[in-house]
C-alpha atoms as a PDB file:
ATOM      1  CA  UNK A   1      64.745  60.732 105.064  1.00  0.00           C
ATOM      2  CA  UNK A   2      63.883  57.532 106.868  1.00  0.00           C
ATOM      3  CA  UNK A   3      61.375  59.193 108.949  1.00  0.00           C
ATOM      4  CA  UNK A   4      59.645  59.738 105.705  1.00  0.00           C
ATOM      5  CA  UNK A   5      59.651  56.527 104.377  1.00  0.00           C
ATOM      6  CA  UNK A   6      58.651  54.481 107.487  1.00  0.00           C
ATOM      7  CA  UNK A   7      55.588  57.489 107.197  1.00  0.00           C
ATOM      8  CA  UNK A   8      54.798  56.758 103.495  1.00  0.00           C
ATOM      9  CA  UNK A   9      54.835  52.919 104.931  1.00  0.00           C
ATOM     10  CA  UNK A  10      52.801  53.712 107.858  1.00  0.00           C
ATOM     11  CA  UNK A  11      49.908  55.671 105.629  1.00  0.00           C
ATOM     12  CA  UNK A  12      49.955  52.848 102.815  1.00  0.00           C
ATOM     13  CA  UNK A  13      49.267  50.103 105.287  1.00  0.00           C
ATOM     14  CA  UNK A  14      46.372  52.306 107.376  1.00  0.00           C
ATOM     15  CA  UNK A  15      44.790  52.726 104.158  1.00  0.00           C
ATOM     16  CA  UNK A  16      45.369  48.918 103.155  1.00  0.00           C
ATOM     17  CA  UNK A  17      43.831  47.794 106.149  1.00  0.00           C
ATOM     18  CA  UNK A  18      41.301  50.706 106.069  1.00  0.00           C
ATOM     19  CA  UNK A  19      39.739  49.663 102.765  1.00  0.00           C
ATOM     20  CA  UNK A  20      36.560  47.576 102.700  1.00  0.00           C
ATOM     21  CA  UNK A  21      37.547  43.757 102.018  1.00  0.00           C
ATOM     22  CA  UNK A  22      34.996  43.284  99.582  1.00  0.00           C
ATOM     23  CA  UNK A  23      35.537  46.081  97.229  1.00  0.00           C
ATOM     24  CA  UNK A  24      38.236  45.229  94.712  1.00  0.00           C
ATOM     25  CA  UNK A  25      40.991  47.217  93.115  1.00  0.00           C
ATOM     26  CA  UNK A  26      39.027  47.202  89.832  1.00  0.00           C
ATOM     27  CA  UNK A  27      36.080  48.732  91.486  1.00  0.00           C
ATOM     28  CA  UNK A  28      35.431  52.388  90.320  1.00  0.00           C
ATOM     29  CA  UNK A  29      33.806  55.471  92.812  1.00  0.00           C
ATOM     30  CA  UNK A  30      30.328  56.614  91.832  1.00  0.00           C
ATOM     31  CA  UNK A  31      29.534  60.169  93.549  1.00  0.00           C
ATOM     32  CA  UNK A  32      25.464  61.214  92.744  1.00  0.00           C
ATOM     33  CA  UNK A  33      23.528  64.400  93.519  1.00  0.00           C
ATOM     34  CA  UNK A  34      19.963  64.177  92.943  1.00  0.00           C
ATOM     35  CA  UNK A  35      17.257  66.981  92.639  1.00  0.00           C
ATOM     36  CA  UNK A  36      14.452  66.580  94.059  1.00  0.00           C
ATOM     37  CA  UNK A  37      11.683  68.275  92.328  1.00  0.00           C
ATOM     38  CA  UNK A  38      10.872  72.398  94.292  1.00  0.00           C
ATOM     39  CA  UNK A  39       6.620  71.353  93.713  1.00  0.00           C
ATOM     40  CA  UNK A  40       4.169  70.762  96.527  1.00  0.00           C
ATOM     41  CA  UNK A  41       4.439  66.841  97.533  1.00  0.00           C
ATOM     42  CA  UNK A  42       7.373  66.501  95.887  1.00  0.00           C
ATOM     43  CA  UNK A  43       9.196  65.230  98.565  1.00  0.00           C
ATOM     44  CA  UNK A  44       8.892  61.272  99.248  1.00  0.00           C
ATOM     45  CA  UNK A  45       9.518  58.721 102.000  1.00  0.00           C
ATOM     46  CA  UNK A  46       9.633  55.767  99.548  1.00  0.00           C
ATOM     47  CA  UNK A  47      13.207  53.283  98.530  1.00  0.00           C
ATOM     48  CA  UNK A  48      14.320  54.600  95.805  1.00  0.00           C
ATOM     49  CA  UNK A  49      16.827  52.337  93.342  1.00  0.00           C
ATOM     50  CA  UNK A  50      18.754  53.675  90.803  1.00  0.00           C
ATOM     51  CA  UNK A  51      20.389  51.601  88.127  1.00  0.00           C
ATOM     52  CA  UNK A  52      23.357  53.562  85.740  1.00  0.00           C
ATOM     53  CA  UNK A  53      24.488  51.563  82.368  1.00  0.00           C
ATOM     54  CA  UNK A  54      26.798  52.297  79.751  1.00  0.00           C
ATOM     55  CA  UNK A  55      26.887  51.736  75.714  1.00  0.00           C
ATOM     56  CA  UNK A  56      28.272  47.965  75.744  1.00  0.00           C
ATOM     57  CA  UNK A  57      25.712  46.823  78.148  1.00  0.00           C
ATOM     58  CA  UNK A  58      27.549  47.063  81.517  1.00  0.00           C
ATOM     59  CA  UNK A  59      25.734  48.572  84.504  1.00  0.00           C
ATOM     60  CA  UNK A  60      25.787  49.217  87.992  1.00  0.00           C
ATOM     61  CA  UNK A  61      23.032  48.513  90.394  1.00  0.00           C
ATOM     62  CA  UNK A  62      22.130  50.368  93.546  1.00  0.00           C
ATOM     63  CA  UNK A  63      19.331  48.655  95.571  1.00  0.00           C
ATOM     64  CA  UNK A  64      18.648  51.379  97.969  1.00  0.00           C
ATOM     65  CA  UNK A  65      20.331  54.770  97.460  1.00  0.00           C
ATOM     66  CA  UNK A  66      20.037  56.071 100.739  1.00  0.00           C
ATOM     67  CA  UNK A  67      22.908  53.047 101.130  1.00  0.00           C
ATOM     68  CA  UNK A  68      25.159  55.031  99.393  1.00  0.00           C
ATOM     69  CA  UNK A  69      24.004  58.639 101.231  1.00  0.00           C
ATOM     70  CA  UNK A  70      26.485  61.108 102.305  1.00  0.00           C
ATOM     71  CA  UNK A  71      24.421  63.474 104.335  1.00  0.00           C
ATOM     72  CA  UNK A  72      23.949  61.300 107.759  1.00  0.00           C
ATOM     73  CA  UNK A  73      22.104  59.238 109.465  1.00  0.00           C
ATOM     74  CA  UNK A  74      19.710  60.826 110.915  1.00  0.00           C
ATOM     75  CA  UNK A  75      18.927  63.307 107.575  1.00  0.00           C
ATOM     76  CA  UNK A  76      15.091  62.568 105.322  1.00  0.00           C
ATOM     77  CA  UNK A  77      16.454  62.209 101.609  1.00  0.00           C
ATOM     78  CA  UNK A  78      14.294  63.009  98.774  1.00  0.00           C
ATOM     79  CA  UNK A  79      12.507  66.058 100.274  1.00  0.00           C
ATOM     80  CA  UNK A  80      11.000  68.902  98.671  1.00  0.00           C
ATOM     81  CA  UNK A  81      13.887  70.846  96.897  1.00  0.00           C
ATOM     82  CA  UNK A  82      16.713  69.096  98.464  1.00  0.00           C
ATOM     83  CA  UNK A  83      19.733  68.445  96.825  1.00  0.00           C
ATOM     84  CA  UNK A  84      21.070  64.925  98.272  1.00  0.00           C
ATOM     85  CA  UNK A  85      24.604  63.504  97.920  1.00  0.00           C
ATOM     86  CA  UNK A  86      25.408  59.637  97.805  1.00  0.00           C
ATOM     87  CA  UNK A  87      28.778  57.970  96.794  1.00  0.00           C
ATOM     88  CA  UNK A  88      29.449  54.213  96.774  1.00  0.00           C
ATOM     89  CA  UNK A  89      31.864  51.635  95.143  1.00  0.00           C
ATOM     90  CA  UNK A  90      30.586  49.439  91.913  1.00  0.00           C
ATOM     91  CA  UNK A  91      32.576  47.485  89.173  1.00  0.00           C
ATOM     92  CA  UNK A  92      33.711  49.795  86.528  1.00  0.00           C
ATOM     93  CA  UNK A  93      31.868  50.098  83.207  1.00  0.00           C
ATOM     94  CA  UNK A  94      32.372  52.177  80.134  1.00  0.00           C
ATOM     95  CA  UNK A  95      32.029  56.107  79.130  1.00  0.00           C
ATOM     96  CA  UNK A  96      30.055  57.934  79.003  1.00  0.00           C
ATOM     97  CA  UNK A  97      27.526  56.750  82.021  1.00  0.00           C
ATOM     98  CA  UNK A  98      24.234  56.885  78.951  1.00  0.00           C
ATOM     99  CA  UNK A  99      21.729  55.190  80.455  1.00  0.00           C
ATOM    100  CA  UNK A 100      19.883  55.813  84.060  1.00  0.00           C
ATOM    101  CA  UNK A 101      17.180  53.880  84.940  1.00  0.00           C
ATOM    102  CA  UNK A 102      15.803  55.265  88.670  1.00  0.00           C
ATOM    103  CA  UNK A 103      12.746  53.413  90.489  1.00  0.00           C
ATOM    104  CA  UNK A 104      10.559  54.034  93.438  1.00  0.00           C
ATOM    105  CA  UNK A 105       8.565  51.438  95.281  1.00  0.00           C
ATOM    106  CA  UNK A 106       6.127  53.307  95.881  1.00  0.00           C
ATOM    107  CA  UNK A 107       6.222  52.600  99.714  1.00  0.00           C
ATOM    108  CA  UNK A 108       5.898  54.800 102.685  1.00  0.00           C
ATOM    109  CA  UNK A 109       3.089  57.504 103.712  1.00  0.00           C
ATOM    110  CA  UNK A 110       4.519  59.673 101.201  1.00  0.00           C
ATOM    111  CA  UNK A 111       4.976  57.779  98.229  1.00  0.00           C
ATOM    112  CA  UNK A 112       4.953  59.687  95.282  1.00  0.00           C
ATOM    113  CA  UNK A 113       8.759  61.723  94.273  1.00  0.00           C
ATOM    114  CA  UNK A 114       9.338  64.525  91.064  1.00  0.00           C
ATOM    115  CA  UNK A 115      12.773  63.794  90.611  1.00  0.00           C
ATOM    116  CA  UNK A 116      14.354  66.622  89.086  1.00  0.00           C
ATOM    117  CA  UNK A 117      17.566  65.697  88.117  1.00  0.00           C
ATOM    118  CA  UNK A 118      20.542  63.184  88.615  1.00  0.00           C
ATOM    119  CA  UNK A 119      24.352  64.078  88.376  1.00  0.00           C
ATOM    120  CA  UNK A 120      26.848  61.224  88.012  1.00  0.00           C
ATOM    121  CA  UNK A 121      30.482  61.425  88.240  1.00  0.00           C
ATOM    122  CA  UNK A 122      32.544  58.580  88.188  1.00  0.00           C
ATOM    123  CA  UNK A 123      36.245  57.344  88.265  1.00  0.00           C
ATOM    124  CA  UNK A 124      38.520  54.405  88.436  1.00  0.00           C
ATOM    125  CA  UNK A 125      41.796  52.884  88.573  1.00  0.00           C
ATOM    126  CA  UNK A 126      44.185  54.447  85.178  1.00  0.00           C
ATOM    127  CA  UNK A 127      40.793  56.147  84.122  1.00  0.00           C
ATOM    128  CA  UNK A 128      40.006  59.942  84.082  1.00  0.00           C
ATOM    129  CA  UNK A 129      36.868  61.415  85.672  1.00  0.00           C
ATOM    130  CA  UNK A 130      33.336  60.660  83.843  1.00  0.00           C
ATOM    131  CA  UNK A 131      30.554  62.874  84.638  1.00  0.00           C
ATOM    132  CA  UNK A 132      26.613  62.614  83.196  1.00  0.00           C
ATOM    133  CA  UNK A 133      23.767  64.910  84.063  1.00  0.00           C
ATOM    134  CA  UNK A 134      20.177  63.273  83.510  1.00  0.00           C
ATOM    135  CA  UNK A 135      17.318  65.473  83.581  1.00  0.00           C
ATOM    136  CA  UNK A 136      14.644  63.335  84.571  1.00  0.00           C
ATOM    137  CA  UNK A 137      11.354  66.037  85.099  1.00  0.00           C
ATOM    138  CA  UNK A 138       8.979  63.644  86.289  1.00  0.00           C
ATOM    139  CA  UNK A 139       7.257  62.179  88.727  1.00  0.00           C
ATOM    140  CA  UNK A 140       7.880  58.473  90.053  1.00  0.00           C
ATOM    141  CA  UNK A 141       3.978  57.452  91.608  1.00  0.00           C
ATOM    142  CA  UNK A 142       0.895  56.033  90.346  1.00  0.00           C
ATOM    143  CA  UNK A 143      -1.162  59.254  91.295  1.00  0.00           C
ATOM    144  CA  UNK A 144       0.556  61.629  88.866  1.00  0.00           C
ATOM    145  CA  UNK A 145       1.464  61.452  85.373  1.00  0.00           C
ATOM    146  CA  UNK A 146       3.061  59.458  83.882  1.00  0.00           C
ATOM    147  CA  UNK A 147       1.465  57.088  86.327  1.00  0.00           C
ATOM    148  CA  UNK A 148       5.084  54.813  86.756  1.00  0.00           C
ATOM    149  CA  UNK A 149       7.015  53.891  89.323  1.00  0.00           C
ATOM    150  CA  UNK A 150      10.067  54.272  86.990  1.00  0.00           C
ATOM    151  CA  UNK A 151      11.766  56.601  84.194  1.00  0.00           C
ATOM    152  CA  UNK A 152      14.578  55.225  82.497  1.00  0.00           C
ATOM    153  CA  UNK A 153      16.659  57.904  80.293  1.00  0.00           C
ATOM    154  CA  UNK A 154      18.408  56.022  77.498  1.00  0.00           C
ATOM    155  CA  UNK A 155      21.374  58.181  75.108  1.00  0.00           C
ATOM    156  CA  UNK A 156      23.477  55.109  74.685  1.00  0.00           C
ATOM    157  CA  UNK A 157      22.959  55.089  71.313  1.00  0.00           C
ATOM    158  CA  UNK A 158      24.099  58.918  71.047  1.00  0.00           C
ATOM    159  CA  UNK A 159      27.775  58.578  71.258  1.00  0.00           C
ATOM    160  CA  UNK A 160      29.958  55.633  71.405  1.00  0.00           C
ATOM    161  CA  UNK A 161      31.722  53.959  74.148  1.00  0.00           C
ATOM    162  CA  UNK A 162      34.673  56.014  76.264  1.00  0.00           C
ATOM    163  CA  UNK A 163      33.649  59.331  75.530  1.00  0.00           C
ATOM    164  CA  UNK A 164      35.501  62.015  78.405  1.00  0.00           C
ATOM    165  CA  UNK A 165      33.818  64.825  79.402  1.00  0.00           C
ATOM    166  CA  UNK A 166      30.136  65.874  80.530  1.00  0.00           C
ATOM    167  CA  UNK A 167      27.096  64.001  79.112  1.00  0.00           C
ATOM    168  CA  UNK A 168      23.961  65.602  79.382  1.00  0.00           C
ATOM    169  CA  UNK A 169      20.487  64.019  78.337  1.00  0.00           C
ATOM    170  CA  UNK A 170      17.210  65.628  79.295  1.00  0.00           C
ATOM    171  CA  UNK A 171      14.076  63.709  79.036  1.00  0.00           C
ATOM    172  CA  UNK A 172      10.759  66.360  78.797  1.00  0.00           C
ATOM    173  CA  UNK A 173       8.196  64.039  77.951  1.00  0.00           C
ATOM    174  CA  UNK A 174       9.749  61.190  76.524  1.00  0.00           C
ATOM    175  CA  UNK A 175      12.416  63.761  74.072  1.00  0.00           C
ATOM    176  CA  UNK A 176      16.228  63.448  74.725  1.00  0.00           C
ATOM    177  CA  UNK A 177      18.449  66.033  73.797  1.00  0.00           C
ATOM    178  CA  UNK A 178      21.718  65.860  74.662  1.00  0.00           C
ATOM    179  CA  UNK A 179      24.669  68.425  74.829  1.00  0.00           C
ATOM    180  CA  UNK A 180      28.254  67.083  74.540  1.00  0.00           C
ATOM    181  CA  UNK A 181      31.610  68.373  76.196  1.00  0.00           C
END
């Protein structure tokens, strides 16, 4: 029994002393998987900066994704077909995730990106799993239609704030649907 304990104290002070200094105990996870587009050139070598919001105006900002990327080093995100994971810490902001607002810079010798699809789940501290699935379909280059660097996919106004469950908006040429779980 008191091997146990001094155990239970050993693990919560590795993990204590194993957690990032800046992130704070209010911060929630944010796991993404993003589609690139299965079309020739799809595939890009330019930053690409994703920003996720929620209904009352909170949002999370993410600079450079490949920050946040999961699958190493060495790996070439946003290639043709590729499914790419990325996780990361942010401040906490409401349910359903409703708004995604993802940017290229248009840098690098492959600039242009079709972004099929991003997949955000979320959690926090005394909150239950969020996830949203944003079917973006388009390209993100000056070369291609739509001819923008950005596509920002906006349902907020679809459902109201702290919805549970999976929110899905697609965005074919400027229409949003959306299902709801």
């Amino acid at each position: 029994m008191r091997s146990r304990h001094f155990f239970s104290a050993l693990l919560l002070t590795a993990l204590h002393l194993l957690s990032p200094a800046s992130s704070s105990s209010a911060d929630c996870v944010y796991t993404l998987y993003v589609q690139t587009g299965s079309i020739i050139k799809a595939g890009t070598d330019a930053r690409i900066s994703l920003a996720l919001g929620d209904s009352s105006g909170g949002s999370v900002w993410i600079p450079d994704l490949t920050d946040w990327g999961l699958m190493g080093r060495k790996h070439d995100y946003f290639e043709r077909a590729n499914l790419d994971v990325f996780t990361g810490r942010g401040p906490c902001i409401g349910r359903p995730i409703c708004r995604l607002n993802v940017t290229s810079d248009g840098s690098g010798h492959h600039h242009g990106w079709f972004c099929d699809y991003v997949e955000v789940t979320s959690t926090g501290p005394h909150m239950g799993c969020g996830q949203s699935i944003f079917y973006v379909d388009q390209w993100l280059a000056l070369d291609a239609p739509p001819y923008q660097l950005s596509a920002v996919i906006d349902g907020c106004h679809q459902k109201a704030n702290g919805t549970v469950g999976l929110f899905l908006l697609e965005s074919p040429m400027g229409i949003i649907r959306s299902i709801l779980f």
